[in-house]
N, C-alpha and C. Protein backbone atom coordinates (compact mmCIF):
# COMPACT_ATOMS: atom_id res chain seq x y z
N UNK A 1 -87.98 42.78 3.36
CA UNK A 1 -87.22 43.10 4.56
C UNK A 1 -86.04 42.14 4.68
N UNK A 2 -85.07 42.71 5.19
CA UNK A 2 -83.73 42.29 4.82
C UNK A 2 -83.95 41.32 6.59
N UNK A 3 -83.36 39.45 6.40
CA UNK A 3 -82.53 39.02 7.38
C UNK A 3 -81.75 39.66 8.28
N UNK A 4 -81.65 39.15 9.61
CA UNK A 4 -80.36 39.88 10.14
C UNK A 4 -79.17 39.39 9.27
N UNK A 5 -79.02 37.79 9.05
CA UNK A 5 -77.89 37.57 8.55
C UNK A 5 -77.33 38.53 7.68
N UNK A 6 -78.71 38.87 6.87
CA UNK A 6 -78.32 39.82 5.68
C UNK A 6 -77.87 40.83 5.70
N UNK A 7 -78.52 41.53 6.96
CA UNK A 7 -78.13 42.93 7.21
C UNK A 7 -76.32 42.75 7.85
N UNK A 8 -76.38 42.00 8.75
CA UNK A 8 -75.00 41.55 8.89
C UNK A 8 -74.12 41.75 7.63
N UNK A 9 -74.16 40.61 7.04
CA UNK A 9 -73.30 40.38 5.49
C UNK A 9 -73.52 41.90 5.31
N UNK A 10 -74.21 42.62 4.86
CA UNK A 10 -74.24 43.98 4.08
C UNK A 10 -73.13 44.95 5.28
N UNK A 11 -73.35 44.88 6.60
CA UNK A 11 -72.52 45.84 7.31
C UNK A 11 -71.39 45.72 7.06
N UNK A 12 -71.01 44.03 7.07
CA UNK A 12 -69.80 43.59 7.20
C UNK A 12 -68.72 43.89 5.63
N UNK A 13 -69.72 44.25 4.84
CA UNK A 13 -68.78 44.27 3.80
C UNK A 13 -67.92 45.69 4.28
N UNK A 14 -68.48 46.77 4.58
CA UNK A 14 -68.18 47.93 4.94
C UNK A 14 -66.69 47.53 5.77
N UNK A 15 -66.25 46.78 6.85
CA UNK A 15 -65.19 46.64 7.47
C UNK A 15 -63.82 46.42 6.85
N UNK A 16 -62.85 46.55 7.52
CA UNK A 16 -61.89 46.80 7.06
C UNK A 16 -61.23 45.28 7.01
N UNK A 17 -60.34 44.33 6.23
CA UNK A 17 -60.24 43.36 5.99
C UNK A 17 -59.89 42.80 7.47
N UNK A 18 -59.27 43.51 8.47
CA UNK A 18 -58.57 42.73 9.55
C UNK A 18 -59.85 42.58 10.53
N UNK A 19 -60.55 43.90 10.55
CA UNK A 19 -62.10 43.21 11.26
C UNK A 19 -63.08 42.20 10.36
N UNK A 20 -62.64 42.38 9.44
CA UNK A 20 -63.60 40.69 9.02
C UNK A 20 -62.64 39.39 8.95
N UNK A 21 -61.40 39.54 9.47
CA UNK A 21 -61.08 38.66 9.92
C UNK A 21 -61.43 37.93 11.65
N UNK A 22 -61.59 39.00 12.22
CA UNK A 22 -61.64 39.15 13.37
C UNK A 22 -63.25 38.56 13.45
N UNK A 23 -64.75 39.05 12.98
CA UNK A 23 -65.68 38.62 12.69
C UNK A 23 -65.49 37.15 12.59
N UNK A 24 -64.90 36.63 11.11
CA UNK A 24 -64.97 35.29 11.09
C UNK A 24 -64.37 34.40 12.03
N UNK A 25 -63.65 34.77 12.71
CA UNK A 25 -62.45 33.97 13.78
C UNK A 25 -64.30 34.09 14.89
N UNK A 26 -64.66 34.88 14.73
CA UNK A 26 -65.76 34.93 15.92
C UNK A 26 -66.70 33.98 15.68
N UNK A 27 -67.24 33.58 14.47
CA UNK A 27 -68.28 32.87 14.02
C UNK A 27 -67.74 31.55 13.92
N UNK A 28 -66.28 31.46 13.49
CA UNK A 28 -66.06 30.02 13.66
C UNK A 28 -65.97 29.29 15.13
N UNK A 29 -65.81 29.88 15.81
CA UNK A 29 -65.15 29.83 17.85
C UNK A 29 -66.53 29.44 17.89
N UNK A 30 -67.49 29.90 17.62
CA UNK A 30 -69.10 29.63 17.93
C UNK A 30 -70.01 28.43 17.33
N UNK A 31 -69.02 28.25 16.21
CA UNK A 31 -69.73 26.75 15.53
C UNK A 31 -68.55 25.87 16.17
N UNK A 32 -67.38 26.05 16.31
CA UNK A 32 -66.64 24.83 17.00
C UNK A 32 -66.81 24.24 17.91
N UNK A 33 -67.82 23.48 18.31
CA UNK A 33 -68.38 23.19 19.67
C UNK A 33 -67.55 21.64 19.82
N UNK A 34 -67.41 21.32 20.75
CA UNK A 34 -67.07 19.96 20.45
C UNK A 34 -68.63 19.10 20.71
N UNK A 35 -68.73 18.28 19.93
CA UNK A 35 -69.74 17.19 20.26
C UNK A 35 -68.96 15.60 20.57
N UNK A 36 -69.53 15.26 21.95
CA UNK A 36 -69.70 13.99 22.46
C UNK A 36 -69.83 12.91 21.46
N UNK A 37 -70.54 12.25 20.81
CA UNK A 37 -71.25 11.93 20.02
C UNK A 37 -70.68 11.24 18.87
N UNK A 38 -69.45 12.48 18.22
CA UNK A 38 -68.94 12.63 17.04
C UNK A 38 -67.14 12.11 17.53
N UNK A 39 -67.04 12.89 18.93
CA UNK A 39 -65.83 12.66 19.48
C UNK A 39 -65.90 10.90 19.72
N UNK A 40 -66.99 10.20 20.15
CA UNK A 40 -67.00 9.12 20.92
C UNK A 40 -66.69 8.04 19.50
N UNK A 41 -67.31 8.40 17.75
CA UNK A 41 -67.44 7.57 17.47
C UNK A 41 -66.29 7.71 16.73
N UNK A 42 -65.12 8.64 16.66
CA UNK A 42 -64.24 8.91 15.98
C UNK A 42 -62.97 7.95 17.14
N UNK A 43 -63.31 7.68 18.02
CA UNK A 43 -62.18 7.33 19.28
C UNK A 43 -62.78 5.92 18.97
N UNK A 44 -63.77 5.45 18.43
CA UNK A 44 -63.78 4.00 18.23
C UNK A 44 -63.26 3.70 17.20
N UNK A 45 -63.65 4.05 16.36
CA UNK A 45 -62.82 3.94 14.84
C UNK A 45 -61.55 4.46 14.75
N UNK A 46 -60.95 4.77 15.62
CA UNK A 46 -59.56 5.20 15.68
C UNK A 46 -58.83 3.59 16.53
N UNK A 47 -59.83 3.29 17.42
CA UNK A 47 -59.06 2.34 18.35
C UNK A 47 -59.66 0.60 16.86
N UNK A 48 -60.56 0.35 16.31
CA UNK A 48 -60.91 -0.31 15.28
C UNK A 48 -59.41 -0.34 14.23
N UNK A 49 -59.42 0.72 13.97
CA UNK A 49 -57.94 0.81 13.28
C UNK A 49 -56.67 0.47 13.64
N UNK A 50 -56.36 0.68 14.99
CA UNK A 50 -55.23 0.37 15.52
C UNK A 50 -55.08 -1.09 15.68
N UNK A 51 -56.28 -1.58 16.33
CA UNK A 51 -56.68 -3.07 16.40
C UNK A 51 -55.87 -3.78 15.12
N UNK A 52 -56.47 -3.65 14.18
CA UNK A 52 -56.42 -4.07 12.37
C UNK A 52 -55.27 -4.02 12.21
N UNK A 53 -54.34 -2.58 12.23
CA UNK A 53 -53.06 -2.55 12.05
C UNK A 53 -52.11 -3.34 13.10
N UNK A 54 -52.19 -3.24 14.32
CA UNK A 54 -51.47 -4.47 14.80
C UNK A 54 -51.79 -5.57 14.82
N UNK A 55 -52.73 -6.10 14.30
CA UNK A 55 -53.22 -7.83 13.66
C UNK A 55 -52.41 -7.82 12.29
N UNK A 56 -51.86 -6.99 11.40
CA UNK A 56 -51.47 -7.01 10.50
C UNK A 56 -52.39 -7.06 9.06
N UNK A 57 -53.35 -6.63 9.67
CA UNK A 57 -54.67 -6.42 8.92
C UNK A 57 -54.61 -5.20 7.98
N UNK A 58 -53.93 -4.37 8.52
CA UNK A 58 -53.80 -2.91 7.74
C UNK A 58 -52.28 -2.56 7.49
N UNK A 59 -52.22 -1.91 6.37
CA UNK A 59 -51.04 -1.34 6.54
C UNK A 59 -50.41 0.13 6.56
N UNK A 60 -49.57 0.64 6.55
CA UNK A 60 -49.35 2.18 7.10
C UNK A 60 -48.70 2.48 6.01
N UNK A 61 -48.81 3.94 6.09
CA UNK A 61 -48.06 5.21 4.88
C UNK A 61 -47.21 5.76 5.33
N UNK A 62 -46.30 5.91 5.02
CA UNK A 62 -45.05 6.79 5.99
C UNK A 62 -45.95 8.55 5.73
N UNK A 63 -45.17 9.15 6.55
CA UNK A 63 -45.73 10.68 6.51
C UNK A 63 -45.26 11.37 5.18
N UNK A 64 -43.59 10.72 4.83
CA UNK A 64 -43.14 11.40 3.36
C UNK A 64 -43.89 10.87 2.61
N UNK A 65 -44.16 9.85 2.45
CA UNK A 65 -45.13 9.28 1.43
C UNK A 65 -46.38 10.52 1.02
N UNK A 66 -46.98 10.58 2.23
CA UNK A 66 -48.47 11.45 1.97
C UNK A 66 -48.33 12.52 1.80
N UNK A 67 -47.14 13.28 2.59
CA UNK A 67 -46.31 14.62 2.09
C UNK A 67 -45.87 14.83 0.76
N UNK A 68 -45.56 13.62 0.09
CA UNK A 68 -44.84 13.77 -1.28
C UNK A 68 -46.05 14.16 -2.41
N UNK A 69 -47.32 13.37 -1.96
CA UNK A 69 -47.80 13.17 -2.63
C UNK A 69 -49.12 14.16 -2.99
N UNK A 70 -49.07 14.86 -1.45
CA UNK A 70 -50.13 16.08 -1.51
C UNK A 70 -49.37 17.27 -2.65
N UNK A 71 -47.80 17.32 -2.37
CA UNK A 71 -47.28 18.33 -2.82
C UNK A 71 -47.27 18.39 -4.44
N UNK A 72 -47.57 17.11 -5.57
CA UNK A 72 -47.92 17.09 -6.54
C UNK A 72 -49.17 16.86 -6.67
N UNK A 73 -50.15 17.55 -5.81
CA UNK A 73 -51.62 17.37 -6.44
C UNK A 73 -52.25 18.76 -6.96
């Protein structure tokens, strides 16, 4: 006996590409939750960093830099 997921996946192949776009835009909206948790420890380590970099502890990349460099990978 077939999962729902499964039976899902099997209907969904049947759709036309713009409703399985439409599907996935649905399933992602539903896992994007924000978590507390994840937000709280990303805003410390963001403010940890800033700390470092204005102690002169760290140093920075310009944006062309990382731009240049994605574009030859």
């Amino acid at each position: 006996m077939k999962t729902t997921a499964e039976k899902i996946a099997s209907e969904a192949h049947d759709l036309s590409d713009t409703e399985k776009l439409r599907l996935v835009d649905a399933i992602l909206n539903d896992l994007d939750k924000p978590d507390p948790e994840i937000d709280r420890i990303w805003a410390e380590e963001a403010r940890k960093r800033w700390a470092s970099y204005k102690k002169g502890r760290m140093s920075s990349v310009s944006y062309q830099h990382v731009m240049e460099k994605h574009r030859h990978s």
